[in-house]
Protein backbone atom coordinates (compact mmCIF):
# COMPACT_ATOMS: atom_id res chain seq x y z
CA UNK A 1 15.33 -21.04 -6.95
CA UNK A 2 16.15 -23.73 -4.04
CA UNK A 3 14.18 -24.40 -1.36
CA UNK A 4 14.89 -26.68 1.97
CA UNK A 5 13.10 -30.20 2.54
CA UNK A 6 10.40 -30.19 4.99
CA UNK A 7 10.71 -28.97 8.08
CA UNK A 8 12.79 -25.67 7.32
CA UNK A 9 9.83 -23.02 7.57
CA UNK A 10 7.16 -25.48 7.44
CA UNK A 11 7.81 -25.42 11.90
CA UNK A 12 8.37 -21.88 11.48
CA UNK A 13 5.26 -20.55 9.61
CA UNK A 14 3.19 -22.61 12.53
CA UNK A 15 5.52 -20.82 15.18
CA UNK A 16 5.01 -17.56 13.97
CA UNK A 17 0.92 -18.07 12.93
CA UNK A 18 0.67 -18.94 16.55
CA UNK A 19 2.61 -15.84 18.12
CA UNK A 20 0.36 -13.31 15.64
CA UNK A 21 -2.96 -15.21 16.90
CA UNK A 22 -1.70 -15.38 21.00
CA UNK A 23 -0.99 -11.12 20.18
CA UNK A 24 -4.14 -10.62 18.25
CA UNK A 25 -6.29 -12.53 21.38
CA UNK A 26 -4.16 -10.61 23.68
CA UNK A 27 -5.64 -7.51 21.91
CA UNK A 28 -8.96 -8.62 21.64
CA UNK A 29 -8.65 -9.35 25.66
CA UNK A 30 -7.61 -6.11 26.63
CA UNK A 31 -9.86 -3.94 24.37
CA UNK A 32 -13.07 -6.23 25.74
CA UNK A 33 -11.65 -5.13 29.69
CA UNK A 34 -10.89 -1.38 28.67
CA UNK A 35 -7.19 -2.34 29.95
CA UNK A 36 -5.68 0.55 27.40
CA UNK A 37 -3.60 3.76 28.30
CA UNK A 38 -3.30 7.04 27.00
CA UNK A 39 0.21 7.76 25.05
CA UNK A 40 1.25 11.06 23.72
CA UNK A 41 0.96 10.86 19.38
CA UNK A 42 4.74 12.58 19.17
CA UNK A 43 6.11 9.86 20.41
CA UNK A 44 4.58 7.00 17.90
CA UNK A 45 6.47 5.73 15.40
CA UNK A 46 5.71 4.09 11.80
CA UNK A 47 7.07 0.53 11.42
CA UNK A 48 10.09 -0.32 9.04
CA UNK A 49 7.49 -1.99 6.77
CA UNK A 50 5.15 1.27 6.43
CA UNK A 51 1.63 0.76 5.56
CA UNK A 52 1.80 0.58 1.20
CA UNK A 53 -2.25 0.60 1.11
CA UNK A 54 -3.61 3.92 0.20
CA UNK A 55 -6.24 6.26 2.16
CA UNK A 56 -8.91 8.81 1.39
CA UNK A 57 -8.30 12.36 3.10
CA UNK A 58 -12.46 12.96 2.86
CA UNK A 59 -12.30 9.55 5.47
CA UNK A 60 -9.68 10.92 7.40
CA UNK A 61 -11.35 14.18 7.85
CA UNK A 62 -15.07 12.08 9.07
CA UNK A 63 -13.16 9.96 11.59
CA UNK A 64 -12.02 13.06 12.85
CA UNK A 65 -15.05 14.89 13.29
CA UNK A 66 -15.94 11.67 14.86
CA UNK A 67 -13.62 12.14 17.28
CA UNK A 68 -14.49 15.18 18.47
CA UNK A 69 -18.21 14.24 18.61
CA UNK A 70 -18.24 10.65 20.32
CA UNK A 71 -14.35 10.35 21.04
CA UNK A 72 -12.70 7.21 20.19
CA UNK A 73 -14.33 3.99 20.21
CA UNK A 74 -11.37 1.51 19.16
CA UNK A 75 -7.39 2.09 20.64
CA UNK A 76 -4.81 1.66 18.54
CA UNK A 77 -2.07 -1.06 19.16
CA UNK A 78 1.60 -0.53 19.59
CA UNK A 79 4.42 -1.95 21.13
CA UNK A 80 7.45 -0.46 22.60
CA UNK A 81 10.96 0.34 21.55
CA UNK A 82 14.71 -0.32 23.27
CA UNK A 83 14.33 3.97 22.83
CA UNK A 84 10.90 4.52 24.72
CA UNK A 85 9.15 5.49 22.04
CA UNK A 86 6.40 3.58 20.93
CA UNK A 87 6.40 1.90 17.13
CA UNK A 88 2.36 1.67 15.64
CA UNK A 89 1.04 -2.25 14.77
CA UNK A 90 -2.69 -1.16 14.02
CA UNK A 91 -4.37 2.20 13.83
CA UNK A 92 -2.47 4.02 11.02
CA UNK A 93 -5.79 5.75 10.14
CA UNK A 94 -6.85 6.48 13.80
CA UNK A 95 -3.32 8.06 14.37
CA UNK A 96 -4.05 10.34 11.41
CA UNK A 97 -7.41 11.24 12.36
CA UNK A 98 -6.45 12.09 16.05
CA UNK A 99 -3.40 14.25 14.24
CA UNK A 100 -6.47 16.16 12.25
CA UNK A 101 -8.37 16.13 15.31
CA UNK A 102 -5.61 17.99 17.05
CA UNK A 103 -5.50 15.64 19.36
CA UNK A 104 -2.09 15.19 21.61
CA UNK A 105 -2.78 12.31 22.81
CA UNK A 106 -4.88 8.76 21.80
CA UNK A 107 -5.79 5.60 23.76
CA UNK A 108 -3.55 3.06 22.97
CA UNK A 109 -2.69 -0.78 23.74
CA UNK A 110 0.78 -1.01 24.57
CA UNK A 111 2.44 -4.17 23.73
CA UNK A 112 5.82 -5.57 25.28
CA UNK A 113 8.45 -7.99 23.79
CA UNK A 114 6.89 -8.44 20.44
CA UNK A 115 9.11 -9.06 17.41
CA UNK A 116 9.45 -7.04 14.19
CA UNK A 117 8.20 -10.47 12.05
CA UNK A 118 5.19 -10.55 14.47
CA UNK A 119 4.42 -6.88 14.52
CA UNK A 120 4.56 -6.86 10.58
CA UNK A 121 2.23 -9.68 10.54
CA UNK A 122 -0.30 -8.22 13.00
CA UNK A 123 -0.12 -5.08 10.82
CA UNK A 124 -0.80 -6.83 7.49
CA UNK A 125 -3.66 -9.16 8.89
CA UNK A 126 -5.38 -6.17 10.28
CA UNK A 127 -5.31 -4.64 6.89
CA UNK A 128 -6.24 -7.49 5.10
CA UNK A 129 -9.88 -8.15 6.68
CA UNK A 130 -10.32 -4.67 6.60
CA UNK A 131 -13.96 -3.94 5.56
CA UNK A 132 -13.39 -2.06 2.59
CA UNK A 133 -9.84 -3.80 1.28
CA UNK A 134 -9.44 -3.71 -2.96
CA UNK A 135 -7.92 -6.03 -4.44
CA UNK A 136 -4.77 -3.99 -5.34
CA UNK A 137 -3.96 -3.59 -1.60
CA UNK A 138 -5.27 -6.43 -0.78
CA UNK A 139 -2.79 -8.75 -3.27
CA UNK A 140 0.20 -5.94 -1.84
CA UNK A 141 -0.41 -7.26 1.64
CA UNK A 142 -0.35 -10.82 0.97
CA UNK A 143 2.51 -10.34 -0.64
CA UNK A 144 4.24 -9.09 2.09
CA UNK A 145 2.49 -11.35 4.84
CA UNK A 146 3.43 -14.55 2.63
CA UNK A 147 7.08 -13.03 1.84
CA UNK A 148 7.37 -12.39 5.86
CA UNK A 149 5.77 -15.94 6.83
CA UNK A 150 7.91 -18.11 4.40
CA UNK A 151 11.15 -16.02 4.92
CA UNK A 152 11.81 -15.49 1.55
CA UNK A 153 12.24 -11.90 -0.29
CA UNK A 154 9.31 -10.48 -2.47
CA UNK A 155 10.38 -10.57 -5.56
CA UNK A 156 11.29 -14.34 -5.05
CA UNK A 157 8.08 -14.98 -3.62
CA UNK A 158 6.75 -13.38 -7.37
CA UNK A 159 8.82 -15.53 -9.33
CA UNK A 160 7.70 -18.42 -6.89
CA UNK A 161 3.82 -17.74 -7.97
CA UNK A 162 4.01 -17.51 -11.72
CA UNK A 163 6.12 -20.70 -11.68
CA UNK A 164 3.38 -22.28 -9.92
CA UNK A 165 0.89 -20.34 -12.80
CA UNK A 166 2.97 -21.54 -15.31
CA UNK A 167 3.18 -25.18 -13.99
CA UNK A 168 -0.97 -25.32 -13.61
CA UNK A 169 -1.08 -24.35 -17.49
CA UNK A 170 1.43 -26.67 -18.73
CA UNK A 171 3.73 -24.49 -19.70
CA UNK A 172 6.39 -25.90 -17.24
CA UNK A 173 7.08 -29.30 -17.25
CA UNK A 174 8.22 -29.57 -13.00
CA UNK A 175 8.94 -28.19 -10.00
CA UNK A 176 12.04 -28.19 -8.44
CA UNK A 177 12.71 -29.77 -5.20
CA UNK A 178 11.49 -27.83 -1.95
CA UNK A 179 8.71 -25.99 -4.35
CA UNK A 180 5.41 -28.31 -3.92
CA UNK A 181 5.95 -28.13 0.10
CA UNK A 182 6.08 -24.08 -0.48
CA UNK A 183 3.18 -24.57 -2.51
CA UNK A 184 1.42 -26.07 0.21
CA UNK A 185 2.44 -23.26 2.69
CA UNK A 186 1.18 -20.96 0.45
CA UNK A 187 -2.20 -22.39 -0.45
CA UNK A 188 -2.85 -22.81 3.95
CA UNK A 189 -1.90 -19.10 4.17
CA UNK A 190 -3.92 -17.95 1.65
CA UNK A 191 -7.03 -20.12 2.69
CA UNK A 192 -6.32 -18.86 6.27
CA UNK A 193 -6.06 -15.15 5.58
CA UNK A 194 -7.47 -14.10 2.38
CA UNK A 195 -9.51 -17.43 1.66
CA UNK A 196 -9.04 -17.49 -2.12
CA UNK A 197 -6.95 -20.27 -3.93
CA UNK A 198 -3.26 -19.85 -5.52
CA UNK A 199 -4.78 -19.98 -8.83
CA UNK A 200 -6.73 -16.52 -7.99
CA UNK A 201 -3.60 -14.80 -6.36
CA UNK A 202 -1.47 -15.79 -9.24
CA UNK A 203 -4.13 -14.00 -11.79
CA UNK A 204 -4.19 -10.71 -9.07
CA UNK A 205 -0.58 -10.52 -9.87
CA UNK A 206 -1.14 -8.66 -12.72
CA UNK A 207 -2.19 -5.70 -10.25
CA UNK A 208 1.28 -5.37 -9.78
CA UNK A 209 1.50 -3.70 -13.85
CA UNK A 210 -1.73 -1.07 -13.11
CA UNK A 211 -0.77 2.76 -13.79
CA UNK A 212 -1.37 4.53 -10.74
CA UNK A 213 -4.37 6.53 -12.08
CA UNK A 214 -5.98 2.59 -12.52
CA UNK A 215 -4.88 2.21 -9.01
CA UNK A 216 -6.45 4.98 -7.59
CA UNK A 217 -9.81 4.33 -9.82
CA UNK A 218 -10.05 1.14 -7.63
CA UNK A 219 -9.27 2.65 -4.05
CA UNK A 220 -11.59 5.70 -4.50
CA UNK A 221 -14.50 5.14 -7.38
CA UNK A 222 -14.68 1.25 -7.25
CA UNK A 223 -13.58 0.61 -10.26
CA UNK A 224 -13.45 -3.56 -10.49
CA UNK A 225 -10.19 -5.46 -10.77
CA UNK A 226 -11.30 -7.21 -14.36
CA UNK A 227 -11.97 -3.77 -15.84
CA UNK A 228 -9.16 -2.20 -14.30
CA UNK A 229 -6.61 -4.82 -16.45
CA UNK A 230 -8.01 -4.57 -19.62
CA UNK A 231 -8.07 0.03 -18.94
CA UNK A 232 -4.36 -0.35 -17.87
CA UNK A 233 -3.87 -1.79 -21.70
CA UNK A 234 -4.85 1.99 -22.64
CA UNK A 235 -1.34 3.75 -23.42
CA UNK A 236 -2.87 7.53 -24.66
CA UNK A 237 -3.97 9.55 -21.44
CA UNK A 238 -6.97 10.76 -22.49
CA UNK A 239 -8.21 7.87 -23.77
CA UNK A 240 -7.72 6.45 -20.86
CA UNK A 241 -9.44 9.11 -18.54
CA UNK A 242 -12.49 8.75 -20.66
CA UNK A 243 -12.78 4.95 -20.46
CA UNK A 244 -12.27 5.34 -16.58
CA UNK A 245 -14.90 7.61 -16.37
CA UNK A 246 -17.14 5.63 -18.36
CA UNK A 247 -16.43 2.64 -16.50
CA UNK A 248 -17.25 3.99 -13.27
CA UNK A 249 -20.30 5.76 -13.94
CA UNK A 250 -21.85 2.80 -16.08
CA UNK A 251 -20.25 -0.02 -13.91
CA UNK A 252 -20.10 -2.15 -17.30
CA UNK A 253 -18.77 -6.00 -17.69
CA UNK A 254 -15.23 -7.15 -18.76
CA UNK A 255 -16.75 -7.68 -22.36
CA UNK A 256 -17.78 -4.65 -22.17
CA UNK A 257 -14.84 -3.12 -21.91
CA UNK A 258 -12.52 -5.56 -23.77
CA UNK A 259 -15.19 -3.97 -27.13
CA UNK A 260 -14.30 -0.27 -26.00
CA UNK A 261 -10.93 -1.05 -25.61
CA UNK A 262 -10.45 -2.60 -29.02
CA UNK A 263 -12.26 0.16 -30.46
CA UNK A 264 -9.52 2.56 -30.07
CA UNK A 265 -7.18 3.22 -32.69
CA UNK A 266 -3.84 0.96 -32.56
CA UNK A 267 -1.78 3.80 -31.40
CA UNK A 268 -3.48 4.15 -28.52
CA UNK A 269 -3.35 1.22 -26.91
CA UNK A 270 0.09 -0.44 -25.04
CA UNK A 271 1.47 -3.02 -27.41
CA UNK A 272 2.95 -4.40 -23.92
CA UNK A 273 -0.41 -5.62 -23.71
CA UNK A 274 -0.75 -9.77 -23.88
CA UNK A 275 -1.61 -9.86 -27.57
CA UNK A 276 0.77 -7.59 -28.12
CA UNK A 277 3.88 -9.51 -26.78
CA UNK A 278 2.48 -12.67 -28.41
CA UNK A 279 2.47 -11.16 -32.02
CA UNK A 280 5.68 -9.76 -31.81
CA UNK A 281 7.02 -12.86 -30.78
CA UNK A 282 5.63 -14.43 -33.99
CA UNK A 283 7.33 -11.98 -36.52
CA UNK A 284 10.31 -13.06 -34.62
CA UNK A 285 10.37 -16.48 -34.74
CA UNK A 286 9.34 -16.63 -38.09
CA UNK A 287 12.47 -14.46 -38.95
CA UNK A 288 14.86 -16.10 -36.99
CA UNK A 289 16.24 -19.00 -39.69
CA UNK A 290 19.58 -21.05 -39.52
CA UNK A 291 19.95 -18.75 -43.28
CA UNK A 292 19.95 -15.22 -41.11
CA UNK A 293 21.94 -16.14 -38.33
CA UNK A 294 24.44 -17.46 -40.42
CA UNK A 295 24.78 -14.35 -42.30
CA UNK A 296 24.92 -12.56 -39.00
CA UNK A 297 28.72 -10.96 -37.93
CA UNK A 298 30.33 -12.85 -35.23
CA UNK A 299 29.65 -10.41 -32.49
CA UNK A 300 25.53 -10.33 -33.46
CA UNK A 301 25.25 -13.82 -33.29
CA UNK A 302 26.68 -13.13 -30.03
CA UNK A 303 24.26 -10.43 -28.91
CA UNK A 304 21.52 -12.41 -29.98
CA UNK A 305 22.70 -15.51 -28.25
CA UNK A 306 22.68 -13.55 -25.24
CA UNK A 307 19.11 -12.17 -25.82
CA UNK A 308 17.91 -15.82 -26.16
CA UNK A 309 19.12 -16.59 -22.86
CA UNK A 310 17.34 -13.36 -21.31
CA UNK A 311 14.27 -14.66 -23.12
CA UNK A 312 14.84 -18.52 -22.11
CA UNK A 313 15.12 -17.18 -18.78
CA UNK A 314 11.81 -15.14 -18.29
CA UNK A 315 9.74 -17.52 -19.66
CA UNK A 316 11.16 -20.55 -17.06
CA UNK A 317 10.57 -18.34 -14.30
CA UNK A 318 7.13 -16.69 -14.99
C-alpha cells in the first residue's frame, strides 16, 4: 500500500472541503431567500453513488401525510445533467414521500456546474448529521466520504484503518511511507464531520461483519452498536431472534449480553467469533512442528507454504 509525500491529496482534500462548504452555503443562501423552483419528480435522477443508508416505510408514509397537510417545508437539492434531467444531492426521503404523496412535482434547488466528487460529498455530509444517523450508516458514509476525499478505493481505505488499529496496539511494528500524513487526513476529516477519533472508527469497523437482521435491529428498534457485535456472534436463527428481542425490550449492558451470549450452547454460536479464531489458531500452532512438516509430501508442504503466506498476509494488513 503506497502512498505520495505531502502535498498529493493533502491540497486536494482542502480544495474539495472548500467546494462542498461554498455549495452547502450556497444552499443554505437560497433556502433562507425562498430562491427554489418547482421541477417535475420524473425527471430526477439517483446519483451513481446511491444512498446505502436504510429507511422506514411507516416515516415515509408520515412525511407524506405531512405533505398533504402543511406542504413542504424544506426543497430538495439537485443539480443538472449534460441530458436535462436533473440528478438528486439531498432529499432522497422527501423525493419518496412526494412519490407517496402523489405528488408530480416538488420544490427543488437547482444547482449548476457541480462535480460528481462534490455532489457525492454534499450527499454523504447531509446524511451524516442527520438527526437520527446509527452507527452502521453512519460508519458506511464515512467510509465513502473519506474513500471520495482521499481518492483512494474503499476497500483500500479498510485495509488503511486496521493498519493504523493494528499499529496503535503494537501489533505492527511501522508505517510505511505516505501512511502517517494519510493518518493525519483522516483524523481532520473525521474530527470535522463525524467528530470521533480514528481509534473509534477503527472499532465501528466491525459493523461492516453484522447480519442484516442485526442491521436492521439498529435502524428500526435501537438496538446499540456494543450489543449488536456481541448478537452478530449468534450463528442459530432463533437464538438469535430471541436475544434481539430481549435486547430491545430490556435495553440491557454489553455484560449483559456477553453472559446471555455465553450461555448458549457451543453450537450455537459462530466460531468466526474473536475467541473463536484465536483458539483455533492455537491447536494450529501447536501442531505445526519441523517433525510434521517434514513428514509432509512435497506438494503439502507446498499448499501449506502457500496458506502461510495468505495468513502472513492478513495479519500485516489488518
Amino acid at each position: 500500500m503506497k502512498f505520495e509525500r505531502k502535498g498529493a491529496f493533502a491540497a486536494v482534500v482542502e480544495e474539495e472541503n472548500a467546494k462542498v462548504e461554498a455549495a452547502l452555503k450556497e444552499v443554505e443562501k437560497r433556502v433562507s431567500t425562498n430562491d427554489v423552483v418547482m421541477i417535475d419528480i420524473d425527471m430526477i435522477t439517483n446519483p451513481k453513488k446511491h444512498d446505502r443508508v436504510g429507511y422506514s416505510q411507516s416515516t415515509i408514509n408520515e412525511m407524506a401525510l405531512s405533505f398533504n397537510e402543511v406542504g413542504q417545508l424544506q426543497p430538495i437539492v439537485v443539480r443538472t445533467l449534460p441530458s436535462g434531467k436533473y440528478e438528486r444531492i439531498i432529499g432522497f426521503r422527501r423525493i419518496l414521500a412526494a412519490k407517496e404523496a402523489k405528488w408530480g412535482q416538488i420544490k427543488a434547488i437547482v444547482l449548476d456546474n457541480i462535480s460528481d466528487d462534490i455532489a457525492a460529498l454534499m450527499m454523504l455530509s447531509e446524511n451524516m448529521h442527520r438527526e437520527d444517523p446509527n452507527i452502521y450508516d453512519q460508519t458506511i458514509k464515512l467510509i465513502e466520504f473519506i474513500s471520495i476525499s482521499m481518492g483512494i478505493g474503499e476497500e483500500e481505505l479498510i485495509k488503511l484503518l486496521y493498519r493504523f488499529r493494528n499499529f496503535d496496539s503494537n501489533r505492527l511494528d511501522g508505517l510505511e511511507e505516505g501512511e502517517k500524513e494519510a493518518r493525519e487526513k483522516i483524523e481532520i476529516i473525521l474530527e470535522r464531520t463525524a467528530k470521533i477519533t480514528l481509534r473509534t472508527m477503527s472499532d465501528r469497523l466491525r459493523v461492516l461483519s453484522l447480519d442484516e437482521d442485526i442491521i436492521h435491529a439498529m435502524r428500526e428498534r435501537g438496538l446499540s452498536y456494543i450489543n449488536a457485535v456481541e448478537i452478530n456472534k449468534v450463528k442459530n436463527d432463533e437464538s438469535r431472534r430471541v436475544l434481539l428481542e430481549r435486547a430491545i425490550e430490556e435495553r440491557p449492558s454489553k455484560n449483559e449480553v456477553i453472559a446471555w451470549v455465553k450461555a448458549l450452547k457451543p453450537d450455537e454460536v459462530t466460531e468466526n467469533s474473536k475467541e473463536g479464531v484465536v483458539e483455533m489458531a492455537k491447536k494450529l500452532t501447536k501442531g505445526i512442528t519441523a517433525k510434521s512438516i517434514k513428514n509432509l509430501a512435497k506438494a503439502d508442504q507446498d499448499k501449506l507454504m502457500d496458506y502461510l503466506k495468505k495468513i502472513d498476509e492478513i495479519l500485516k494488513n489488518q
